[in-house]
PDB file of N, CA and C in Angstrom:
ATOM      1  N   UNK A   1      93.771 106.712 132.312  1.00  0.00           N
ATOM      2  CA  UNK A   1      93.141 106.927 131.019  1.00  0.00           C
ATOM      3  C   UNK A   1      94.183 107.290 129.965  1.00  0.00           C
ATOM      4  N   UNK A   2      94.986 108.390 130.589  1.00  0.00           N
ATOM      5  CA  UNK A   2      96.266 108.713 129.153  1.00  0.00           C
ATOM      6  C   UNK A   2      97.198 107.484 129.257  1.00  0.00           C
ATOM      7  N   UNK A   3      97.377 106.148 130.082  1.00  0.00           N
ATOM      8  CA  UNK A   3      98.422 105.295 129.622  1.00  0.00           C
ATOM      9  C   UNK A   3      97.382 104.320 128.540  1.00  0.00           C
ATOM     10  N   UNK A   4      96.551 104.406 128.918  1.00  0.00           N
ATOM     11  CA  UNK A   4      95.317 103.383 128.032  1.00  0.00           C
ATOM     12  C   UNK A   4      95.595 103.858 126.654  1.00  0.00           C
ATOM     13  N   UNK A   5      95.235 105.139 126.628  1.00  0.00           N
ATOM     14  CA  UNK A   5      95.521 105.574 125.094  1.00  0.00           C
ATOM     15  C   UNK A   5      96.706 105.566 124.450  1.00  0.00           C
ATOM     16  N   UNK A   6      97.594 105.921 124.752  1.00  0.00           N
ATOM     17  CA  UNK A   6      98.847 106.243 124.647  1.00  0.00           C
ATOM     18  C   UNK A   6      99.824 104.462 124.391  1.00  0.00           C
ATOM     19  N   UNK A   7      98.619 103.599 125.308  1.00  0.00           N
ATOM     20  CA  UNK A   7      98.759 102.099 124.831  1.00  0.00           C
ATOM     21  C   UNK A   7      98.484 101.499 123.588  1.00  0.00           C
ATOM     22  N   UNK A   8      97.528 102.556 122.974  1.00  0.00           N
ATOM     23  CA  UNK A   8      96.344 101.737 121.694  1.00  0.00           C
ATOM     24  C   UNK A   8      96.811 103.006 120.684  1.00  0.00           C
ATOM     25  N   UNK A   9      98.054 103.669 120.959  1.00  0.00           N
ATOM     26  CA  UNK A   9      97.926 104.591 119.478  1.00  0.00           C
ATOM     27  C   UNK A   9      99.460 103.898 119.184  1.00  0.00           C
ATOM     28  N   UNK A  10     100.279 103.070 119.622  1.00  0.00           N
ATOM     29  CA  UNK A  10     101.243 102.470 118.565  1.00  0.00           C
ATOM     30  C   UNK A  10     100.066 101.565 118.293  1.00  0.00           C
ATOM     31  N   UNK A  11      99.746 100.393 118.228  1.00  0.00           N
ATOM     32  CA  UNK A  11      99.050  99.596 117.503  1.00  0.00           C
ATOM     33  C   UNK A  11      98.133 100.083 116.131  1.00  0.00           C
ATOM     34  N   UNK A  12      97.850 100.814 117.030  1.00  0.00           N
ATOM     35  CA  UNK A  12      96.484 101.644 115.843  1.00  0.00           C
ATOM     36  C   UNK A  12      97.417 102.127 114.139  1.00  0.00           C
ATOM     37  N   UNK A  13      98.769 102.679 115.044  1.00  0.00           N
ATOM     38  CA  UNK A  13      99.591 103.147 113.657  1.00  0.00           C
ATOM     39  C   UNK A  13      99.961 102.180 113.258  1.00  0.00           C
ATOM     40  N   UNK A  14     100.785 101.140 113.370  1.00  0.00           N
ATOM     41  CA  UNK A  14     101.028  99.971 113.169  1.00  0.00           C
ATOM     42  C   UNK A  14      99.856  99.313 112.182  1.00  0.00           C
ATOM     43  N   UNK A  15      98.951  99.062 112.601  1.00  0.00           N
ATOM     44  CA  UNK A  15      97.619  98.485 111.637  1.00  0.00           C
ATOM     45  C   UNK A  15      97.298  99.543 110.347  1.00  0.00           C
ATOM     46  N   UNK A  16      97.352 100.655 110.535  1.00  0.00           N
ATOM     47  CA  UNK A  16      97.000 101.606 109.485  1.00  0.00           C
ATOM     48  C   UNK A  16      98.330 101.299 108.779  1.00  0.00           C
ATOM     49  N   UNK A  17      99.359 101.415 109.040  1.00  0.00           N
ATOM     50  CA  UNK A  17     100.325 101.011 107.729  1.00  0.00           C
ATOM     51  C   UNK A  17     100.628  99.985 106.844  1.00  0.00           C
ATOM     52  N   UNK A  18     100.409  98.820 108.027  1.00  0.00           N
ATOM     53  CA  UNK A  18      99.748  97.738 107.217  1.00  0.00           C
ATOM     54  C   UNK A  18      98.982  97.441 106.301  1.00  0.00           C
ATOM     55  N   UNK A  19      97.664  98.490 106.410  1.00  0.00           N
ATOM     56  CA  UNK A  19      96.319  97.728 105.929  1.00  0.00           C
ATOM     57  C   UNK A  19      96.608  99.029 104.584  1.00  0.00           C
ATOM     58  N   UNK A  20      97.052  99.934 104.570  1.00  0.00           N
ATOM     59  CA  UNK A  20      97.332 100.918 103.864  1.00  0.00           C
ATOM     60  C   UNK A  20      98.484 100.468 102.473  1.00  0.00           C
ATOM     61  N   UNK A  21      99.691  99.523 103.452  1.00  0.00           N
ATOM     62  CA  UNK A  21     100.855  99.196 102.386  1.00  0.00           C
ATOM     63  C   UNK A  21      99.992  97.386 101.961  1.00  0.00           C
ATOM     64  N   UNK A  22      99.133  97.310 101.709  1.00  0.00           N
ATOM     65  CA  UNK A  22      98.846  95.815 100.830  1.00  0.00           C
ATOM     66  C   UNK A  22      98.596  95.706  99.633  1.00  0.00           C
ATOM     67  N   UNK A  23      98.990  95.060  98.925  1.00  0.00           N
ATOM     68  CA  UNK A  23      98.789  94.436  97.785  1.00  0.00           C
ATOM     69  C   UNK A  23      97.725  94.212  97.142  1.00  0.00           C
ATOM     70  N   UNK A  24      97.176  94.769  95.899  1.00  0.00           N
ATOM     71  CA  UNK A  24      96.100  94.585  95.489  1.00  0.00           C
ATOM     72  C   UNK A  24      96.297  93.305  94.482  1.00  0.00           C
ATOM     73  N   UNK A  25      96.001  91.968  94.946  1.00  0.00           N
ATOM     74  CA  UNK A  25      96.106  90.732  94.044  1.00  0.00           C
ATOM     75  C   UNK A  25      94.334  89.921  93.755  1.00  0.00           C
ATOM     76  N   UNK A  26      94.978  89.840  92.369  1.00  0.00           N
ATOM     77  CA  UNK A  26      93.300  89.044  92.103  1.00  0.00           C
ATOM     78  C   UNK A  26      93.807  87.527  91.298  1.00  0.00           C
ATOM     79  N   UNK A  27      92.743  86.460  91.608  1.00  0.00           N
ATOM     80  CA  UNK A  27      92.850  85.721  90.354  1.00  0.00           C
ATOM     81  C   UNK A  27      92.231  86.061  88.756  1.00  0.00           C
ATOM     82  N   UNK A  28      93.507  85.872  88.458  1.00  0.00           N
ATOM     83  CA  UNK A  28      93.120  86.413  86.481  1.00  0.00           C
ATOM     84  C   UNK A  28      92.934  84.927  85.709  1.00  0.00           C
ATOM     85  N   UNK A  29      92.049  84.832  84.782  1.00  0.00           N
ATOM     86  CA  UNK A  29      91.703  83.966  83.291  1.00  0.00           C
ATOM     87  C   UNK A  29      92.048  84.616  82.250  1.00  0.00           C
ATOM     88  N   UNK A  30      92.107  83.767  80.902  1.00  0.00           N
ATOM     89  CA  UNK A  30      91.283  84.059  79.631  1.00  0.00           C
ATOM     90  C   UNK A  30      90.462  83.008  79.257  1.00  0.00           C
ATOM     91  N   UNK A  31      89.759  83.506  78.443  1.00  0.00           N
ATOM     92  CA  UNK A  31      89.191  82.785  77.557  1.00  0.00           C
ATOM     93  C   UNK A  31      89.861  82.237  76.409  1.00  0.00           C
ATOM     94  N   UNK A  32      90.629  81.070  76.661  1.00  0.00           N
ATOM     95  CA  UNK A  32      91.286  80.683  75.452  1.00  0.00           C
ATOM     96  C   UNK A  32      90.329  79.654  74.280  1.00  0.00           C
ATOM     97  N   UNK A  33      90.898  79.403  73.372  1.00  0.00           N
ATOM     98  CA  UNK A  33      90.128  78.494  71.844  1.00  0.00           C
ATOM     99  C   UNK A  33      89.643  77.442  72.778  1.00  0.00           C
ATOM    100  N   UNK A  34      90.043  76.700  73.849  1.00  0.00           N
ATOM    101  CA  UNK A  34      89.763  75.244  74.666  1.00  0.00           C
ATOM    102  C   UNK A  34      89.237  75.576  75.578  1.00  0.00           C
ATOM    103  N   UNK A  35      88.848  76.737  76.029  1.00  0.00           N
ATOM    104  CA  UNK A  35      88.238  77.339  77.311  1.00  0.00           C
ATOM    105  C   UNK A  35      89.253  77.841  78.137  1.00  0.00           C
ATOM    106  N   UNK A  36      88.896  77.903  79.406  1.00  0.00           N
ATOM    107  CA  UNK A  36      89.144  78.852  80.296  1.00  0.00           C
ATOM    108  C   UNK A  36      90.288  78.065  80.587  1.00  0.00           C
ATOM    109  N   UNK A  37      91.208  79.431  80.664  1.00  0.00           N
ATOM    110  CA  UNK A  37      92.716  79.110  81.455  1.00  0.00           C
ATOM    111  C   UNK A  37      93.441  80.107  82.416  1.00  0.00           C
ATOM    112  N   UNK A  38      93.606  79.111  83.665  1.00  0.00           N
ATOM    113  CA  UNK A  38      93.589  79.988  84.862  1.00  0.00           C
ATOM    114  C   UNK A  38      95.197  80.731  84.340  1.00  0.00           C
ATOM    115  N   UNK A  39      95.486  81.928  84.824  1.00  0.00           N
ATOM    116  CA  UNK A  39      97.109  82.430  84.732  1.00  0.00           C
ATOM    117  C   UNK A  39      97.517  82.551  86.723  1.00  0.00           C
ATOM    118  N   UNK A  40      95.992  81.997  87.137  1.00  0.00           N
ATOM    119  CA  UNK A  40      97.097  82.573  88.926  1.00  0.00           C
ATOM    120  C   UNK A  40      96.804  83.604  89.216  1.00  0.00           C
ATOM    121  N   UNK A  41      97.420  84.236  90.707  1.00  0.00           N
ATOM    122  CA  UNK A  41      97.013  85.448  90.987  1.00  0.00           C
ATOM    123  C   UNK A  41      98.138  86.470  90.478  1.00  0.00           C
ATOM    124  N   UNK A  42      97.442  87.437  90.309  1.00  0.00           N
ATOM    125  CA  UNK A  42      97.846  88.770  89.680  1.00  0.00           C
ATOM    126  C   UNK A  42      98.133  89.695  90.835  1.00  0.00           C
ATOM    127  N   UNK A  43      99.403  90.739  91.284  1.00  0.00           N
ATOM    128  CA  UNK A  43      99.015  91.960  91.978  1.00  0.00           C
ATOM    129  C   UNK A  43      99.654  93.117  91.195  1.00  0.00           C
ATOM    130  N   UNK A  44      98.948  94.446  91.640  1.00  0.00           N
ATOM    131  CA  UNK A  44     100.061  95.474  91.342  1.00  0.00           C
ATOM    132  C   UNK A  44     100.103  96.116  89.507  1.00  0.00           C
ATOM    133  N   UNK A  45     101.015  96.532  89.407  1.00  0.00           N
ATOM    134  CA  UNK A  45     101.639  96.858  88.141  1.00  0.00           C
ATOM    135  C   UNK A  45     101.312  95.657  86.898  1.00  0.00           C
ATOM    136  N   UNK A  46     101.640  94.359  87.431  1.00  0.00           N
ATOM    137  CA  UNK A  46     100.986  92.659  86.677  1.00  0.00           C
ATOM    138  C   UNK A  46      99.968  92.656  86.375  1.00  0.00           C
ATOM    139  N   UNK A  47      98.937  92.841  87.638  1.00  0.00           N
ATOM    140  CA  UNK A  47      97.643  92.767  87.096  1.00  0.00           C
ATOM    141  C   UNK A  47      97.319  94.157  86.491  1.00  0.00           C
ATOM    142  N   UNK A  48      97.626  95.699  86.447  1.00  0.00           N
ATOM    143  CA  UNK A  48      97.090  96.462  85.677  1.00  0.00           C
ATOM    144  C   UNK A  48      97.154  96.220  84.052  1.00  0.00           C
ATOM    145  N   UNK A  49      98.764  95.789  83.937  1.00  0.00           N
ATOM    146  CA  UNK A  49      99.080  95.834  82.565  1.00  0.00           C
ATOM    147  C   UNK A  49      98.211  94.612  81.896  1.00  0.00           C
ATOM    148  N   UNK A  50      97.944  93.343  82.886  1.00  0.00           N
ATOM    149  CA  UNK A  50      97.351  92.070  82.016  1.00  0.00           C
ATOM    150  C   UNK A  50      95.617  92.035  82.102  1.00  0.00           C
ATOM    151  N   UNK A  51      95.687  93.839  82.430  1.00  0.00           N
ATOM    152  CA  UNK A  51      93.825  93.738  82.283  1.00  0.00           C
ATOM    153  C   UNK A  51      93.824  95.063  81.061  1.00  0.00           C
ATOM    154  N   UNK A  52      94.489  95.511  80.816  1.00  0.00           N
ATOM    155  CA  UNK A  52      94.888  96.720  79.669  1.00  0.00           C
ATOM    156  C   UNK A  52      95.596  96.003  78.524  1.00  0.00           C
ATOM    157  N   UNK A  53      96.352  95.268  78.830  1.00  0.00           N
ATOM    158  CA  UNK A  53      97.260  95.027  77.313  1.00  0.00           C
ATOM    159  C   UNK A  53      96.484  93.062  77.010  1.00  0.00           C
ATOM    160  N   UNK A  54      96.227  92.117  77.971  1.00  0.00           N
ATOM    161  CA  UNK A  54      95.545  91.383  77.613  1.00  0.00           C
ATOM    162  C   UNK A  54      96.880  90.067  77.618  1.00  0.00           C
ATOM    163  N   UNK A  55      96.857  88.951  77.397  1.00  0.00           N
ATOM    164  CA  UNK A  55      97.528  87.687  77.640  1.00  0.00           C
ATOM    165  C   UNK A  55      97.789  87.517  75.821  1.00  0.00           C
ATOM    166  N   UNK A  56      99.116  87.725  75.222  1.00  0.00           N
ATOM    167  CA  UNK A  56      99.863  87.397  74.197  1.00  0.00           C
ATOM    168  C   UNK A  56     100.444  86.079  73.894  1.00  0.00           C
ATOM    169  N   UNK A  57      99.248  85.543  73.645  1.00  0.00           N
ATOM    170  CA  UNK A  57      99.693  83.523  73.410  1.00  0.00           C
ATOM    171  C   UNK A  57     100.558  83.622  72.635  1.00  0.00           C
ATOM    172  N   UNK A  58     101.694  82.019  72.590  1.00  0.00           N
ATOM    173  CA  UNK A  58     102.637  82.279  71.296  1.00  0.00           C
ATOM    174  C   UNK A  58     102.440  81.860  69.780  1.00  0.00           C
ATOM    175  N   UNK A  59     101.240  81.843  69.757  1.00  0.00           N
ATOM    176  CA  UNK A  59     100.557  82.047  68.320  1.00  0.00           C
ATOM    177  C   UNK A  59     100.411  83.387  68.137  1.00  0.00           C
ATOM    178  N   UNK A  60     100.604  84.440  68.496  1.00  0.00           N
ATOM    179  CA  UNK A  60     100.297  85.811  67.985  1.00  0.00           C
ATOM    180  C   UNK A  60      98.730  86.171  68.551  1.00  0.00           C
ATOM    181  N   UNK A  61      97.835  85.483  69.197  1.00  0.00           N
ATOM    182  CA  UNK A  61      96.795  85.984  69.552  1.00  0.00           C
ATOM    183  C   UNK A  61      96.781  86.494  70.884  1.00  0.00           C
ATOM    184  N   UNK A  62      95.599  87.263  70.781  1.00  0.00           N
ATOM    185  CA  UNK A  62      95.967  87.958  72.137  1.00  0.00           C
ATOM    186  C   UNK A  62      94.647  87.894  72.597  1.00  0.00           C
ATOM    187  N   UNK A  63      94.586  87.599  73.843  1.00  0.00           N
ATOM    188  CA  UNK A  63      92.938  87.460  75.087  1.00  0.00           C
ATOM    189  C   UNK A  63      92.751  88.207  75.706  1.00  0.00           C
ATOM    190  N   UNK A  64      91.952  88.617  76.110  1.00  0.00           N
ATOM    191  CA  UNK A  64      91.556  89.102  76.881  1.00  0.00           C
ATOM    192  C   UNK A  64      91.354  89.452  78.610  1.00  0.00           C
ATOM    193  N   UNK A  65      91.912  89.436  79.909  1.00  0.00           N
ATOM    194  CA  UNK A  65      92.236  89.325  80.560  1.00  0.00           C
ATOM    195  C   UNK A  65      91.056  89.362  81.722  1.00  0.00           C
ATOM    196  N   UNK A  66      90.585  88.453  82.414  1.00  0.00           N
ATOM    197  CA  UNK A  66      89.756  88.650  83.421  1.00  0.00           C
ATOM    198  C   UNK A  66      90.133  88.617  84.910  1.00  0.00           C
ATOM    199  N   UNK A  67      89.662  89.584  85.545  1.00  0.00           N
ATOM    200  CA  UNK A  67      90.395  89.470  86.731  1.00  0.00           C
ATOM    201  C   UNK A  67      89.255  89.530  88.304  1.00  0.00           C
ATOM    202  N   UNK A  68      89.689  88.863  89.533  1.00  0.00           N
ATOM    203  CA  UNK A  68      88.331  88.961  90.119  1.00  0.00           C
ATOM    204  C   UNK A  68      87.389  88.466  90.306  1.00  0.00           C
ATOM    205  N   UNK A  69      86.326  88.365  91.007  1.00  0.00           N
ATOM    206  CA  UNK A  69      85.193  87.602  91.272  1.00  0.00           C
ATOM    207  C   UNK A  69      84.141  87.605  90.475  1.00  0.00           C
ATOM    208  N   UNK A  70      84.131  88.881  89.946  1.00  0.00           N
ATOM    209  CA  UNK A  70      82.888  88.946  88.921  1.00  0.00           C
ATOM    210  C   UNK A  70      82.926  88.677  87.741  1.00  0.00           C
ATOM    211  N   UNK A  71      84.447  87.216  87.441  1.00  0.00           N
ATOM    212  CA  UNK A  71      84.452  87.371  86.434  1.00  0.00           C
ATOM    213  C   UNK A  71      84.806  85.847  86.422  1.00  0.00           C
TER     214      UNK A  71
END
């Protein structure tokens, strides 16, 4: 019984660091003047700032950033 366990607690740590160190990535849009334009997936620090500060076309306008399924 203690080699059984003692079998399944590296794995177990192993998976918890894994599932703990991942990447939070979404697919992001805007709504541009022609419709919808995909930008790709987003993770991390990328996608916080391009759902707060928004997609800066090089006309000076700026969109709005959607990110995710519900969107």
């Amino acid at each position: 019984m203690k080699k059984a366990v003692k079998f399944l607690i590296v794995p177990m740590f192993g998976l918890l660091f894994f599932a703990t160190s991942c990447k939070k990535c979404e697919e992001c849009h805007y709504d541009g003047p022609n419709g919808e334009v995909e930008m790709g997936e987003l993770c991390d620090d990328e996608l916080e700032e391009a759902e707060a500060n928004g997609y800066a076309a090089a006309d000076g306008s700026t969109y709005t950033v959607h990110c995710g399924e519900g969107h």
